[in-house]
PDB file of N, CA and C in Angstrom:
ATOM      1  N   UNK A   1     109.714 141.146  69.759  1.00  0.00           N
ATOM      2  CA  UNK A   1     110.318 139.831  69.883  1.00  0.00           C
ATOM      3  C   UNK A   1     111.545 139.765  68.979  1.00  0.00           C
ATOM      4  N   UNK A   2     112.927 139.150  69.463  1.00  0.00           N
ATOM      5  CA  UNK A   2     114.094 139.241  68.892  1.00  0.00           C
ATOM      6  C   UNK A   2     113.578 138.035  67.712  1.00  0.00           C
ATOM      7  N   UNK A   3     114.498 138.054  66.738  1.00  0.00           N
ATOM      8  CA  UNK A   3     114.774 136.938  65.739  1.00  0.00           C
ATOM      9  C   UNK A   3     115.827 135.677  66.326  1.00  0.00           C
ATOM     10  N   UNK A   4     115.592 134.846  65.864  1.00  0.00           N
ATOM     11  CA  UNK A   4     116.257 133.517  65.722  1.00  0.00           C
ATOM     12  C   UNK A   4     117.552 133.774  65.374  1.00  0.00           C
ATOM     13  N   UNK A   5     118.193 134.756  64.698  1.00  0.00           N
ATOM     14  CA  UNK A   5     119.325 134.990  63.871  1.00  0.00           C
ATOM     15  C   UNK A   5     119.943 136.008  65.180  1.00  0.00           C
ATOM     16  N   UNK A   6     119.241 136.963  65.407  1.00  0.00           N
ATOM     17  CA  UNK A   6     119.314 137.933  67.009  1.00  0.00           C
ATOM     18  C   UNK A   6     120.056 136.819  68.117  1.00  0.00           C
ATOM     19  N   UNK A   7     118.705 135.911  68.424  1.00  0.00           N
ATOM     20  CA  UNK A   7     119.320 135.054  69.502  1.00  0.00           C
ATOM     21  C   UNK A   7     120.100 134.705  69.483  1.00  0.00           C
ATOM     22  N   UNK A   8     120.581 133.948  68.575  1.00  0.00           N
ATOM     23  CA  UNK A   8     121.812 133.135  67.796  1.00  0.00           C
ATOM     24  C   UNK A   8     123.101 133.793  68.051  1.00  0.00           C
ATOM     25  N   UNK A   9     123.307 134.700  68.009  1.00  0.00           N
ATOM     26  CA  UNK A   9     124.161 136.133  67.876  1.00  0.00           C
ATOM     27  C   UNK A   9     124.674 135.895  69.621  1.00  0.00           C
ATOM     28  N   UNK A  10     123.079 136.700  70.214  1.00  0.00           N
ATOM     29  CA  UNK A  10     123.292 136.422  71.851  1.00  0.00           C
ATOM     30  C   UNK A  10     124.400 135.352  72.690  1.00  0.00           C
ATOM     31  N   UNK A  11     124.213 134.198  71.869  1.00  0.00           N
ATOM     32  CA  UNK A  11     123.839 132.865  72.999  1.00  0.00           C
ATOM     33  C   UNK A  11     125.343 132.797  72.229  1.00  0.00           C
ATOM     34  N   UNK A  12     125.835 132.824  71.362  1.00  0.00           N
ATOM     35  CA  UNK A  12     127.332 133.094  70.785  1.00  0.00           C
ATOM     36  C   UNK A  12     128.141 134.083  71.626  1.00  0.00           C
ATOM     37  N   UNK A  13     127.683 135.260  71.622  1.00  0.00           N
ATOM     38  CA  UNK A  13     128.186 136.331  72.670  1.00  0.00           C
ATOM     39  C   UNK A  13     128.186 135.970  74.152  1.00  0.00           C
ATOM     40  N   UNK A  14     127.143 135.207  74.524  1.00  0.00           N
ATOM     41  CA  UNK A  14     127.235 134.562  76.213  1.00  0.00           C
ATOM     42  C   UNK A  14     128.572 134.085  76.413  1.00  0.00           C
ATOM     43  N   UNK A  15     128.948 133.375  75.486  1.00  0.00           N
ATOM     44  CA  UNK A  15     129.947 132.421  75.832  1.00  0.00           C
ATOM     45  C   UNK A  15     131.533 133.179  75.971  1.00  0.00           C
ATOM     46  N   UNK A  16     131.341 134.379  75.729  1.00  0.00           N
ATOM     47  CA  UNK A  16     132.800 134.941  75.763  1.00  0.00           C
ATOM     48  C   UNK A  16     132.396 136.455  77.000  1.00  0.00           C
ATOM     49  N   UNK A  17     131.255 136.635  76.997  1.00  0.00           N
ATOM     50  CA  UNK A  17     131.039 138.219  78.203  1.00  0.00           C
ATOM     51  C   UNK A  17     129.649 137.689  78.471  1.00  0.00           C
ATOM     52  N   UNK A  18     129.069 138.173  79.418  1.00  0.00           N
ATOM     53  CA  UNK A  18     127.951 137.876  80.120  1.00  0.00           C
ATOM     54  C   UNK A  18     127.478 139.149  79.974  1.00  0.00           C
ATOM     55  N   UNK A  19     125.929 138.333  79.510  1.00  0.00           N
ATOM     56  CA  UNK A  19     125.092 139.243  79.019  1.00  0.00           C
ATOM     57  C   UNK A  19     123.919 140.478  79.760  1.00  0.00           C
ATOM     58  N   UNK A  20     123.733 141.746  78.871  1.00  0.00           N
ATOM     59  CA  UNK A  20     123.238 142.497  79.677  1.00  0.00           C
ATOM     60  C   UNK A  20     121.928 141.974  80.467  1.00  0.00           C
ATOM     61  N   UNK A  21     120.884 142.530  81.413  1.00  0.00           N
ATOM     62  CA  UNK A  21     119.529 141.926  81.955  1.00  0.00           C
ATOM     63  C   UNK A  21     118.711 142.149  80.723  1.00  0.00           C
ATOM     64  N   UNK A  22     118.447 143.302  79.752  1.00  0.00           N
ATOM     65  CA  UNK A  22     117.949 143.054  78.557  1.00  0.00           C
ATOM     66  C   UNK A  22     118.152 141.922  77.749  1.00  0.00           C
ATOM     67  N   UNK A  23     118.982 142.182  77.429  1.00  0.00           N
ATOM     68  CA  UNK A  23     119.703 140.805  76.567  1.00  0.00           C
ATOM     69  C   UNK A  23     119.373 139.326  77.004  1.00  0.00           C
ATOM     70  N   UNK A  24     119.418 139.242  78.263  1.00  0.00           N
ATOM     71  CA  UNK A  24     119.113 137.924  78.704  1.00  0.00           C
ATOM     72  C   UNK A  24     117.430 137.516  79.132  1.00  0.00           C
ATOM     73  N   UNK A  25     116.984 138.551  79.580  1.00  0.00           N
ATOM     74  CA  UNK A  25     115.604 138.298  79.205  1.00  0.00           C
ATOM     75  C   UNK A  25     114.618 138.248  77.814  1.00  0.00           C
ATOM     76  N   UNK A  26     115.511 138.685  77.134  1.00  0.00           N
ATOM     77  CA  UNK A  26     115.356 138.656  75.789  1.00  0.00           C
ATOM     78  C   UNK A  26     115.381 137.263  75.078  1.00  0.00           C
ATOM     79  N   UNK A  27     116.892 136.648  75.516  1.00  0.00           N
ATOM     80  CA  UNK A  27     116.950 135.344  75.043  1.00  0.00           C
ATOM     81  C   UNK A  27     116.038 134.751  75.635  1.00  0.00           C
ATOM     82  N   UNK A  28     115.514 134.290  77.414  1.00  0.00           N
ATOM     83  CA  UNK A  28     114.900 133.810  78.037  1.00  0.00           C
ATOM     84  C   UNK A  28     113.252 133.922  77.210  1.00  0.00           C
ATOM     85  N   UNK A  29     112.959 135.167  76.784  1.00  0.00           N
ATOM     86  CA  UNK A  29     111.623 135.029  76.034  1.00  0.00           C
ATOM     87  C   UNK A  29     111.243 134.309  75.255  1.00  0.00           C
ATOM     88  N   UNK A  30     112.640 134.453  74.080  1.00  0.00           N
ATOM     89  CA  UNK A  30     112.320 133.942  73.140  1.00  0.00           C
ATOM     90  C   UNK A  30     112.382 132.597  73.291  1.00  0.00           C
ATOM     91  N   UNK A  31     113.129 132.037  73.965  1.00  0.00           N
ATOM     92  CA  UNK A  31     113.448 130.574  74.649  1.00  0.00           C
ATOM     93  C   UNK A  31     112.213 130.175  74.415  1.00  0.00           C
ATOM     94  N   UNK A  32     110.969 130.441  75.361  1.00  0.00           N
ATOM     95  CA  UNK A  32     109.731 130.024  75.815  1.00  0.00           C
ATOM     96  C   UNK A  32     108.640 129.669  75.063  1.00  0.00           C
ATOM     97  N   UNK A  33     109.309 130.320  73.196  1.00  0.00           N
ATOM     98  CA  UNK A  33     108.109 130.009  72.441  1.00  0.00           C
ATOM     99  C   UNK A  33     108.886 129.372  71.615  1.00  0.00           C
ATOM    100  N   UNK A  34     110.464 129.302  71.848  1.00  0.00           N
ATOM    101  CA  UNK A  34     110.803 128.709  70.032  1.00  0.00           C
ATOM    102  C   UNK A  34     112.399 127.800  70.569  1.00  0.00           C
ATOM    103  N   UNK A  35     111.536 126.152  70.408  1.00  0.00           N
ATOM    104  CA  UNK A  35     112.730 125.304  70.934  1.00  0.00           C
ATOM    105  C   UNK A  35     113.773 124.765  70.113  1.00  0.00           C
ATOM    106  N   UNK A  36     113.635 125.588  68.777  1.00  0.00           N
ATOM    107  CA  UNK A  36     115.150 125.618  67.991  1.00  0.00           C
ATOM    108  C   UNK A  36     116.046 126.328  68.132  1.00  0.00           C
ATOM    109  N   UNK A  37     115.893 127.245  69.154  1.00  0.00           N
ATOM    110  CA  UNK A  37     116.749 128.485  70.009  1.00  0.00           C
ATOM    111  C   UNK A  37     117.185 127.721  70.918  1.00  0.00           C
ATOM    112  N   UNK A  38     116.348 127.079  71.816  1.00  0.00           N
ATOM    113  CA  UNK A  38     116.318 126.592  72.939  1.00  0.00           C
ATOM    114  C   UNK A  38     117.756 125.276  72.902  1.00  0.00           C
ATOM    115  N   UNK A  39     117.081 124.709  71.819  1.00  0.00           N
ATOM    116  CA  UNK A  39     118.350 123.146  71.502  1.00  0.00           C
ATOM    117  C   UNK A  39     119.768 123.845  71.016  1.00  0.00           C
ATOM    118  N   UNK A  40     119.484 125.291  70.636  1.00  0.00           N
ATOM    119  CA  UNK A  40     120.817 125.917  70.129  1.00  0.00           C
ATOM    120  C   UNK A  40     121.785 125.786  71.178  1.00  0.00           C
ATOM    121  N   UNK A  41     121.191 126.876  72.286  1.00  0.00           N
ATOM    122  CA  UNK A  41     121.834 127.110  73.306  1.00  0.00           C
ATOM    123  C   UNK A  41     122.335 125.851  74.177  1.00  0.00           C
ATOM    124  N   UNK A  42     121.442 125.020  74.363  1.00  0.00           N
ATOM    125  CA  UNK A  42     122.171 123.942  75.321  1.00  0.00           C
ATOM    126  C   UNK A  42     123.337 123.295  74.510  1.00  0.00           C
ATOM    127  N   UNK A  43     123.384 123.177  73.159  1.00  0.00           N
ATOM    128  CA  UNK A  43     123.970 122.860  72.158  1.00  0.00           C
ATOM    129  C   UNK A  43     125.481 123.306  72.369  1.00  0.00           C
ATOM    130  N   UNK A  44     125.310 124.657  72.093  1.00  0.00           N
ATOM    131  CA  UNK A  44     126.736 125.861  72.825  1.00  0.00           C
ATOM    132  C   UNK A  44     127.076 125.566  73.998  1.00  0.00           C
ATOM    133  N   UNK A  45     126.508 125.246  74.986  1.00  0.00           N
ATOM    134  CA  UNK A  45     126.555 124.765  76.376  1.00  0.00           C
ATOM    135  C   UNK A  45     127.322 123.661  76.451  1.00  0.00           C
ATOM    136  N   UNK A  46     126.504 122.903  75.886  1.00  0.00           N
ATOM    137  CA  UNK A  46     127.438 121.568  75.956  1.00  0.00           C
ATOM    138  C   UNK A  46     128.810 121.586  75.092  1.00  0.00           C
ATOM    139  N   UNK A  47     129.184 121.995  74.161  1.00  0.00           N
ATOM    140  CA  UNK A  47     130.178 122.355  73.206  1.00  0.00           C
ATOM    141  C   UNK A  47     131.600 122.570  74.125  1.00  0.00           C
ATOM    142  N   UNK A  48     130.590 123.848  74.549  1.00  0.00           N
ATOM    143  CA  UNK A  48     131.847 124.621  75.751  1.00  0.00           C
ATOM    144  C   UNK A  48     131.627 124.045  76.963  1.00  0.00           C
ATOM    145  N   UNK A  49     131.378 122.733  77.599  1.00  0.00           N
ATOM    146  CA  UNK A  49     131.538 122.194  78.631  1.00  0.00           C
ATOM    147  C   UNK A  49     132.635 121.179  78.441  1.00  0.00           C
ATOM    148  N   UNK A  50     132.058 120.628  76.943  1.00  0.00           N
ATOM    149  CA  UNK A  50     132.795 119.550  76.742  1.00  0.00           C
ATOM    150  C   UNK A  50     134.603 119.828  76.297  1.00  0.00           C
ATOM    151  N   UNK A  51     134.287 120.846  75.447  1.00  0.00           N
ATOM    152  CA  UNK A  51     135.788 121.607  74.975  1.00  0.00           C
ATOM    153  C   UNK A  51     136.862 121.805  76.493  1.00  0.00           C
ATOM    154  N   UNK A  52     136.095 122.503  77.207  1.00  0.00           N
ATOM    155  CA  UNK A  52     136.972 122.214  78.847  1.00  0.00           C
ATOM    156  C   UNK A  52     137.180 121.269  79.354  1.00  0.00           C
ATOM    157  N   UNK A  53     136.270 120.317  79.613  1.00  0.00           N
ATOM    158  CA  UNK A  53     136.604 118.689  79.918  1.00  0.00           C
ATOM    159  C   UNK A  53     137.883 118.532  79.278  1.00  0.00           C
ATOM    160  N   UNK A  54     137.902 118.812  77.953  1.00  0.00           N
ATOM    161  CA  UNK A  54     139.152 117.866  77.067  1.00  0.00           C
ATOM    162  C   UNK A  54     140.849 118.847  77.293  1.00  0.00           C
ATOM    163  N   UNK A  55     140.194 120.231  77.466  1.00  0.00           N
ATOM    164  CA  UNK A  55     141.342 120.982  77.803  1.00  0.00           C
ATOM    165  C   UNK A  55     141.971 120.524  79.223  1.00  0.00           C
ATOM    166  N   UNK A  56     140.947 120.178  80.570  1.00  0.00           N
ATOM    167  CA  UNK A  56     141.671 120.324  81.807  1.00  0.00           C
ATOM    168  C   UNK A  56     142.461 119.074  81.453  1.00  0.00           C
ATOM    169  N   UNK A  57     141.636 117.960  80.677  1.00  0.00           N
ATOM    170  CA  UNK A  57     142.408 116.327  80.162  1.00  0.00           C
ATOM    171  C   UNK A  57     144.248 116.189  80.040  1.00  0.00           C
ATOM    172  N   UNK A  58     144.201 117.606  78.902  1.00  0.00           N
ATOM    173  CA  UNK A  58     145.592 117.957  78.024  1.00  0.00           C
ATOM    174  C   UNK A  58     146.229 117.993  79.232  1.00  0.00           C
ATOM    175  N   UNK A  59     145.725 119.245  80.120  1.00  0.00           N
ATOM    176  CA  UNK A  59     146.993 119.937  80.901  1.00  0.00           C
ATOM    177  C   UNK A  59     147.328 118.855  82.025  1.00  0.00           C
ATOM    178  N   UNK A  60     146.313 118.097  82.106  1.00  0.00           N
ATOM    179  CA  UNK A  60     146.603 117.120  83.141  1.00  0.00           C
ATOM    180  C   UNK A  60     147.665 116.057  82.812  1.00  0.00           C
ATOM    181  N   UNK A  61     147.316 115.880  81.331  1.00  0.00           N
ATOM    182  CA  UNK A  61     147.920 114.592  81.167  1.00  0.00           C
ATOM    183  C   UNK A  61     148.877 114.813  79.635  1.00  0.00           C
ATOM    184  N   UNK A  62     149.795 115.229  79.826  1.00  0.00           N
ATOM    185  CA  UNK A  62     150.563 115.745  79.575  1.00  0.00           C
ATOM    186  C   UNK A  62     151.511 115.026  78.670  1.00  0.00           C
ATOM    187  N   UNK A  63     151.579 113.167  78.490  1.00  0.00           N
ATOM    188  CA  UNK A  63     151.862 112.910  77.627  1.00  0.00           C
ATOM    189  C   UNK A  63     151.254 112.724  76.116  1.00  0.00           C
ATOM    190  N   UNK A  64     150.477 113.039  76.074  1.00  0.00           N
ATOM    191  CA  UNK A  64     149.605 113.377  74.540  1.00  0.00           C
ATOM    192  C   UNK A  64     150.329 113.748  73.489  1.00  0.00           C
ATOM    193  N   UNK A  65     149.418 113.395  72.651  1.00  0.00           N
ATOM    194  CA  UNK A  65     150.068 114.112  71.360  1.00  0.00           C
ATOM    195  C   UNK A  65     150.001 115.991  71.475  1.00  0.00           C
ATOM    196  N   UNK A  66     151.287 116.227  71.015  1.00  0.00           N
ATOM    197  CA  UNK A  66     151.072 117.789  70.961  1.00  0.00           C
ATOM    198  C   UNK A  66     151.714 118.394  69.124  1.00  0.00           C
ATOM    199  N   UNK A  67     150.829 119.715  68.784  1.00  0.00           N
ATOM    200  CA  UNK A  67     151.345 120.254  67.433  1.00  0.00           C
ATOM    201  C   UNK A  67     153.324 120.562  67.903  1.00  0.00           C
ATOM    202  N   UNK A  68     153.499 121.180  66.998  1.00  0.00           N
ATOM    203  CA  UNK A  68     155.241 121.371  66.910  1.00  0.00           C
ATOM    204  C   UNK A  68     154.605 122.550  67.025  1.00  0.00           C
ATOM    205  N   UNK A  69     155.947 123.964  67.625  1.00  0.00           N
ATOM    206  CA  UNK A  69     155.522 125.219  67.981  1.00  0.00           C
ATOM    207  C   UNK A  69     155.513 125.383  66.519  1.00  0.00           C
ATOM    208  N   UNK A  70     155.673 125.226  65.333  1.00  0.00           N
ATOM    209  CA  UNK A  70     155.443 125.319  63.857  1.00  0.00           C
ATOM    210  C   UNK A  70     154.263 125.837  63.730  1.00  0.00           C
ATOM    211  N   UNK A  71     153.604 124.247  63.470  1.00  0.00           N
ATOM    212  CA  UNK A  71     152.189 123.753  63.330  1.00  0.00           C
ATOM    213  C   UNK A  71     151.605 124.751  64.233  1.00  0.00           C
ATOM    214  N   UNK A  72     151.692 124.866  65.373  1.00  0.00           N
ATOM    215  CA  UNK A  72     150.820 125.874  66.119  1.00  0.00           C
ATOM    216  C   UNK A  72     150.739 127.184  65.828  1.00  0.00           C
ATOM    217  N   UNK A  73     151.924 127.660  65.364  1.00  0.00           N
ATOM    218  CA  UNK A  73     151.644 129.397  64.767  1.00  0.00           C
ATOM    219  C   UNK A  73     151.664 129.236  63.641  1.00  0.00           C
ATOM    220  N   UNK A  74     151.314 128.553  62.663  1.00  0.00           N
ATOM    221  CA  UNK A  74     150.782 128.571  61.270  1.00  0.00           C
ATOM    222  C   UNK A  74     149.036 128.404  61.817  1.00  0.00           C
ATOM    223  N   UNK A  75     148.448 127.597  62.510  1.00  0.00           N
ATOM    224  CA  UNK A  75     147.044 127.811  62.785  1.00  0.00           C
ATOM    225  C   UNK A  75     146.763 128.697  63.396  1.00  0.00           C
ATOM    226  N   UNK A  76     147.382 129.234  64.704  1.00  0.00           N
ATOM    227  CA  UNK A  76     147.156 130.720  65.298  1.00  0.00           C
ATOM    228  C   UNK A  76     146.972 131.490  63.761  1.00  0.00           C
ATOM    229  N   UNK A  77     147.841 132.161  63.205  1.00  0.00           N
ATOM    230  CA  UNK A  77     147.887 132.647  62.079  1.00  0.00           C
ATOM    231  C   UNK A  77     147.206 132.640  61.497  1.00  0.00           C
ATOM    232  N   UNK A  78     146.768 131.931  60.801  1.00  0.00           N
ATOM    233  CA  UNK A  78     145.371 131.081  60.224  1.00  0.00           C
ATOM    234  C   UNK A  78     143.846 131.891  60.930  1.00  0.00           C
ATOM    235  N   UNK A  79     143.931 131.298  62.041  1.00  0.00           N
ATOM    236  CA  UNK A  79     143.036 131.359  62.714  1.00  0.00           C
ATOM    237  C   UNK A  79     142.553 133.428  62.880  1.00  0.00           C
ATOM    238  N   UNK A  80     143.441 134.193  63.327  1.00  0.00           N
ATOM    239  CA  UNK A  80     143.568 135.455  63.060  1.00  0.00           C
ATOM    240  C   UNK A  80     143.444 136.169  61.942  1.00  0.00           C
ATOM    241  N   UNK A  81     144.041 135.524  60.700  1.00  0.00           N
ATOM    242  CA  UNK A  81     143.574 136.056  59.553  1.00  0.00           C
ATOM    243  C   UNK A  81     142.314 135.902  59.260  1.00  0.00           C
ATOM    244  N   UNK A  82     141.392 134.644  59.548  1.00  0.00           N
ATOM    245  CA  UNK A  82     140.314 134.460  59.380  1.00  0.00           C
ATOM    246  C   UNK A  82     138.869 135.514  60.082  1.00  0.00           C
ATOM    247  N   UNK A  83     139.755 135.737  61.417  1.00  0.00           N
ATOM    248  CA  UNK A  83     138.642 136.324  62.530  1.00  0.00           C
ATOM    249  C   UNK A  83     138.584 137.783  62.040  1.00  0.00           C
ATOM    250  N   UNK A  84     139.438 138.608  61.073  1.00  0.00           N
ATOM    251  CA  UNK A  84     140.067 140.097  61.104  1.00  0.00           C
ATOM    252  C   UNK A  84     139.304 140.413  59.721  1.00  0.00           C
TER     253      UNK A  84
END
């Protein structure tokens, strides 16, 4: 049986590549006995449902507030130094 910290890992990794049939029956197991995994994942789910909602919002609606191309590659930047 995977760990909580394992799953965690998984259900993080779902969200950017789709996971192997091991891997996902794996999460699915552990799902079945432990619903602090379980609230994780829908958790991530909803996160990244909602994060798209607000993205298709932007591109749609286009008068919004937007960063200065500045502000935006000082956080890109940011953001890369952090991930590396």
């Amino acid at each position: 049986m995977m760990s909580c910290k394992k799953i965690a890992n998984l259900v993080s990794v779902s969200l950017d590549r789709p996971l192997s049939f091991r891997e996902r029956l794996g999460v699915l197991a552990h799902s079945l006995i432990c619903k602090g995994c379980t609230h994780y994942n829908n958790q991530m789910l909803f996160i990244r449902a909602a994060s798209h909602r607000i993205t298709k919002q932007w591109d749609t609606h286009n008068d919004g507030p937007r960063l200065s191309p500045d502000a935006a590659l000082r956080i890109k930047n940011s953001i890369n130094q952090n991930i590396s």
